[in-house]
N, C-alpha and C. Protein backbone atom coordinates (compact mmCIF):
# COMPACT_ATOMS: atom_id res chain seq x y z
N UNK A 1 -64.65 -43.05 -82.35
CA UNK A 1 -65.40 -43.24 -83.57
C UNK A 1 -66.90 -43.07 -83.35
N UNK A 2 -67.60 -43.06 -82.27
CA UNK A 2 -68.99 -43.48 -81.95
C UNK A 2 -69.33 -42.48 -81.26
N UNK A 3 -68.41 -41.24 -80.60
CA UNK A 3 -68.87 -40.07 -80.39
C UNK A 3 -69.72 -39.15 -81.07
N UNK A 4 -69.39 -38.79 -82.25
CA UNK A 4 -70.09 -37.72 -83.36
C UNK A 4 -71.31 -38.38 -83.43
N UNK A 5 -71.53 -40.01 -83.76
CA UNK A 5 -72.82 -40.39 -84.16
C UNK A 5 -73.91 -40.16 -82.80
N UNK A 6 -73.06 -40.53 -81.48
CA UNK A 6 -73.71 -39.97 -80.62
C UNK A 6 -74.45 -39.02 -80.18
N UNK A 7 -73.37 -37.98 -80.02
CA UNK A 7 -73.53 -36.84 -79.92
C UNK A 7 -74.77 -35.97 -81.25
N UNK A 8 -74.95 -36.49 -82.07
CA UNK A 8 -75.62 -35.72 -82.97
C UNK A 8 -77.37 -36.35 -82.87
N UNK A 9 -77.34 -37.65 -82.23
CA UNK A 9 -78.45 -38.34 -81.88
C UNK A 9 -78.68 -37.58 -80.37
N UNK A 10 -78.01 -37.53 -79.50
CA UNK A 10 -78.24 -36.81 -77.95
C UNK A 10 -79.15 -35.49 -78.39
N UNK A 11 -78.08 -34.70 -79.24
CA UNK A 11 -78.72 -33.22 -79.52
C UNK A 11 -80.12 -33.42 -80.62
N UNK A 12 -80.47 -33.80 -81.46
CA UNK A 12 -81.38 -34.30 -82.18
C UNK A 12 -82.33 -34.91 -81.93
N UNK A 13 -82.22 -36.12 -80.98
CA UNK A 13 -83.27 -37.02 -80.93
C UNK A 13 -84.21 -36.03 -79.59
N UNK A 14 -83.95 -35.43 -78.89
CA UNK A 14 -85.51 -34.98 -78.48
C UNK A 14 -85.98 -33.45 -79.15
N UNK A 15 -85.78 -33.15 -80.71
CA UNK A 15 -86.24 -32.28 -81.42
C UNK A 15 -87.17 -32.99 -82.37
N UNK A 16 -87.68 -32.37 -82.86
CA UNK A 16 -88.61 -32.81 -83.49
C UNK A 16 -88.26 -33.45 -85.23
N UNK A 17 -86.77 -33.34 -85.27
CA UNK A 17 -86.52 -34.03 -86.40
C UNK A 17 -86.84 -35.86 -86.24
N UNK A 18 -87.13 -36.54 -87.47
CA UNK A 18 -87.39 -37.57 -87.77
C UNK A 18 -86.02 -38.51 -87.44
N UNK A 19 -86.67 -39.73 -87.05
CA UNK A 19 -85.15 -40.50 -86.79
C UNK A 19 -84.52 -41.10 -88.42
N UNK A 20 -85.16 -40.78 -89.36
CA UNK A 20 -84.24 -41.41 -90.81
C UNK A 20 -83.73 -39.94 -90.95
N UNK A 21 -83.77 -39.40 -90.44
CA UNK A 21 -83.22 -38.14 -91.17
C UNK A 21 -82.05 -38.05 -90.44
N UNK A 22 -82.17 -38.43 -89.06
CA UNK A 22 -81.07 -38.47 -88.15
C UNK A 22 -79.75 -39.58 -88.82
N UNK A 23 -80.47 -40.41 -89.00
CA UNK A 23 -79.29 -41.08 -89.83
C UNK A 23 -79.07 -41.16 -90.83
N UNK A 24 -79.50 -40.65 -91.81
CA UNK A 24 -78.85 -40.04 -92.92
C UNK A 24 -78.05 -39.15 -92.48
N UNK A 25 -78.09 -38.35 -91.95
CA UNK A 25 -77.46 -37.14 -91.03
C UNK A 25 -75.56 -37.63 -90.93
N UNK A 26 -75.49 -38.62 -90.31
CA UNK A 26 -74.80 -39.41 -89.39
C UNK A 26 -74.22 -40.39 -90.69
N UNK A 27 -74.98 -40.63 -91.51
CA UNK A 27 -74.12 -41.73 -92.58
C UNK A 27 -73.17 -40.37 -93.35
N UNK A 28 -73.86 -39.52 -93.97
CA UNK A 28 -73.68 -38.15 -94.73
C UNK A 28 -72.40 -37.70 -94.00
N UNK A 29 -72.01 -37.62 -92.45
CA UNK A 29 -71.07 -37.55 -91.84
C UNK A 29 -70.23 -38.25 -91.55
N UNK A 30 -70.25 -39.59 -91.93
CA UNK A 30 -69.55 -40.86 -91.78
C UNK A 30 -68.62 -40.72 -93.17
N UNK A 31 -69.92 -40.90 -94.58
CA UNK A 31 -69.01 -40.37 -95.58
C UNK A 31 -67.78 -39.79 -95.70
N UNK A 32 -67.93 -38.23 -95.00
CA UNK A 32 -67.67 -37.05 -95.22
C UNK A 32 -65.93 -37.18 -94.66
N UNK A 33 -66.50 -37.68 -93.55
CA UNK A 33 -65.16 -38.30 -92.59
C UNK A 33 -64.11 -39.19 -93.23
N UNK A 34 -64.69 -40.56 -93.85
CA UNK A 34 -64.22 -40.87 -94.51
C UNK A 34 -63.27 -40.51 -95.89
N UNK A 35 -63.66 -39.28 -96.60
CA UNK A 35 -63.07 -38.60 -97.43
C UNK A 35 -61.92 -37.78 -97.09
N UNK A 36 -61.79 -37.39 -95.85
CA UNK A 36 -60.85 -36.65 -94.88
C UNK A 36 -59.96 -37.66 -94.40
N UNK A 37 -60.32 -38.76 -94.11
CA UNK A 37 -59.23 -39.29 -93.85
C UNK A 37 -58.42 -39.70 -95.02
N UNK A 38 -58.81 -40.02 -96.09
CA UNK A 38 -58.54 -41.06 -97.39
C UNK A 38 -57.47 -39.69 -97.71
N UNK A 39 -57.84 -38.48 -97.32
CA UNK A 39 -56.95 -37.62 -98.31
C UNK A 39 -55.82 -36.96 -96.95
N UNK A 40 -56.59 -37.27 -95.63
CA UNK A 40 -54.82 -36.95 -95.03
C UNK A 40 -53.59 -38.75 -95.11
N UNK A 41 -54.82 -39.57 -95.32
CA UNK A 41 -53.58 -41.01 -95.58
C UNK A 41 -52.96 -40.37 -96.43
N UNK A 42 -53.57 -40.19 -98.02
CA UNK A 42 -52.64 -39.65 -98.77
C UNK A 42 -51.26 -38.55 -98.80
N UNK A 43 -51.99 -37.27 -98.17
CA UNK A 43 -51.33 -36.52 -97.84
C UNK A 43 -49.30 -37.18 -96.86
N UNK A 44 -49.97 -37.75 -96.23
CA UNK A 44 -48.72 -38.19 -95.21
C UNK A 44 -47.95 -39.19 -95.86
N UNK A 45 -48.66 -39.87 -97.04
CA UNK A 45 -47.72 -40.31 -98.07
C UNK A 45 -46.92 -39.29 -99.00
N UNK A 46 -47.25 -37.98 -98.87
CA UNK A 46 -46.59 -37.42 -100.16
C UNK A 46 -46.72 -37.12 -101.31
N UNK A 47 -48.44 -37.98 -101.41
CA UNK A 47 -48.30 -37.78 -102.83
C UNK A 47 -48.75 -36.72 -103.46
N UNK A 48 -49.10 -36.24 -104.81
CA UNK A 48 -49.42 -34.95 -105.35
C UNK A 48 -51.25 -34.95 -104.77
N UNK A 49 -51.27 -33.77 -104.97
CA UNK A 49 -52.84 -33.17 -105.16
C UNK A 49 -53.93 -33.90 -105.64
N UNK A 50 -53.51 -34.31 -106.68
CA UNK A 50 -55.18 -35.09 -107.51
C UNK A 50 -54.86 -36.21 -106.68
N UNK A 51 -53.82 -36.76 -106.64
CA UNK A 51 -53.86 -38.49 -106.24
C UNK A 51 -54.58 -38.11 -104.53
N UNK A 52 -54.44 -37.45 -103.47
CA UNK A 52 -54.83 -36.95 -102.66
C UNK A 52 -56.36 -37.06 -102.57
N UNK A 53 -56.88 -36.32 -103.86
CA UNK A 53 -58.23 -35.71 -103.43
C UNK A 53 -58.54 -37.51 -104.57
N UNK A 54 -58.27 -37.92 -105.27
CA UNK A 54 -58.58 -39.45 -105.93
C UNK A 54 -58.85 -40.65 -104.27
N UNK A 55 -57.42 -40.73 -103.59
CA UNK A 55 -57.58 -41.23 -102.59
C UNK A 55 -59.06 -41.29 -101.52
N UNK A 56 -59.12 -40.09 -101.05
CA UNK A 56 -60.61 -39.94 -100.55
C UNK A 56 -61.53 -40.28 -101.05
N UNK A 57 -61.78 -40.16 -102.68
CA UNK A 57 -63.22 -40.49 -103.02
C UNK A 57 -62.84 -42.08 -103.30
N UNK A 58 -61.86 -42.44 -103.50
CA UNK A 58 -61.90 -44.34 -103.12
C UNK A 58 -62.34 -44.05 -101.92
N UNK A 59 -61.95 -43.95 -100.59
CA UNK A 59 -61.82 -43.92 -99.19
C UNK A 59 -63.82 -43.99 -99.28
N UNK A 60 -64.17 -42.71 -99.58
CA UNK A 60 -65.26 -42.47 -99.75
C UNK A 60 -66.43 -43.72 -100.56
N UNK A 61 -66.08 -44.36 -101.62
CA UNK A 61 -66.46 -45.00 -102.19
C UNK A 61 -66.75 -46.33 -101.83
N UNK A 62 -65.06 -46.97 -100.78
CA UNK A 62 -65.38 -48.20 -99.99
C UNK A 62 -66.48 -47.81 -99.14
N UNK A 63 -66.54 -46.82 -98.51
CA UNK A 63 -67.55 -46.68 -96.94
C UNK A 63 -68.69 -46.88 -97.74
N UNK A 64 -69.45 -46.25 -98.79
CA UNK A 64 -70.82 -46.32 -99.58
C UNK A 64 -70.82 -47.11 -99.84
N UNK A 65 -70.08 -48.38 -100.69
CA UNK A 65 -70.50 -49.87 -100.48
C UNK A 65 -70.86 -50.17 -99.83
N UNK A 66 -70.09 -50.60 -98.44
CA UNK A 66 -70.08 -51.17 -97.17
C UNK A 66 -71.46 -50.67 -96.46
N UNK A 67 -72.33 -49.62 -96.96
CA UNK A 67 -72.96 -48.98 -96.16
C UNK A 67 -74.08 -50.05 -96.83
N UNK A 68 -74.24 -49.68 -98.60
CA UNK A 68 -75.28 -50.04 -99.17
C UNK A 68 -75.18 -51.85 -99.01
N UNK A 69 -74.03 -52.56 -98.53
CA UNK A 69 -74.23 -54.05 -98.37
C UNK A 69 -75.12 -54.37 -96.90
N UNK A 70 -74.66 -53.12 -95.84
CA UNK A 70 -75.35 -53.61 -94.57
C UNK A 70 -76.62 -53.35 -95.00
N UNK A 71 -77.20 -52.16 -95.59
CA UNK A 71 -78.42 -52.08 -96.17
C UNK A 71 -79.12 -53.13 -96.67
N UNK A 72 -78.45 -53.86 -97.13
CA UNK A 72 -79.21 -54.70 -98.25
C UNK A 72 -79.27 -56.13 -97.58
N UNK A 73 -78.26 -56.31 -96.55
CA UNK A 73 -78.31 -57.40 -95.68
C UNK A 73 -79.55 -56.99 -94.21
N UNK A 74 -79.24 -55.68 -94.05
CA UNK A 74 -80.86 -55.85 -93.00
C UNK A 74 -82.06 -55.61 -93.56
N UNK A 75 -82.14 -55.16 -94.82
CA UNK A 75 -83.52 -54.62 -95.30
C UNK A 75 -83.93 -56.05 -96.49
């Protein structure tokens, strides 16, 4: 799970990009991930197409909470 965020900070962090950009970067990919999984859970359930691509953007939707509560609990 902590590879990609790694790995994208290793290659990044001695370029001259900004470190909020880096993690936006890395949340944006966390998302993204999240939506992929929500729709192969679905998938391996069987169910049709929309419920599939519905699944992910819940999937998607818990992670953006969860993101904007740690937000709001460290900031």
């Amino acid at each position: 799970m902590a590879l990609p965020p790694i790995l994208i900070t290793v290659i990044l962090g001695p370029t001259s990009v900004p470190g909020s950009t880096i993690i936006d970067l890395i949340l944006v990919i966390g998302l993204i991930s999240l939506f992929m999984w929500g729709v192969f859970a679905a998938r391996k359930a069987h169910l049709p197409a929309w419920s599939q691509i519905r699944f992910g953007i819940n999937y998607t939707v818990m992670g953006l909470l969860i993101v904007v509560v740690e937000l709001v609990l460290t900031h």
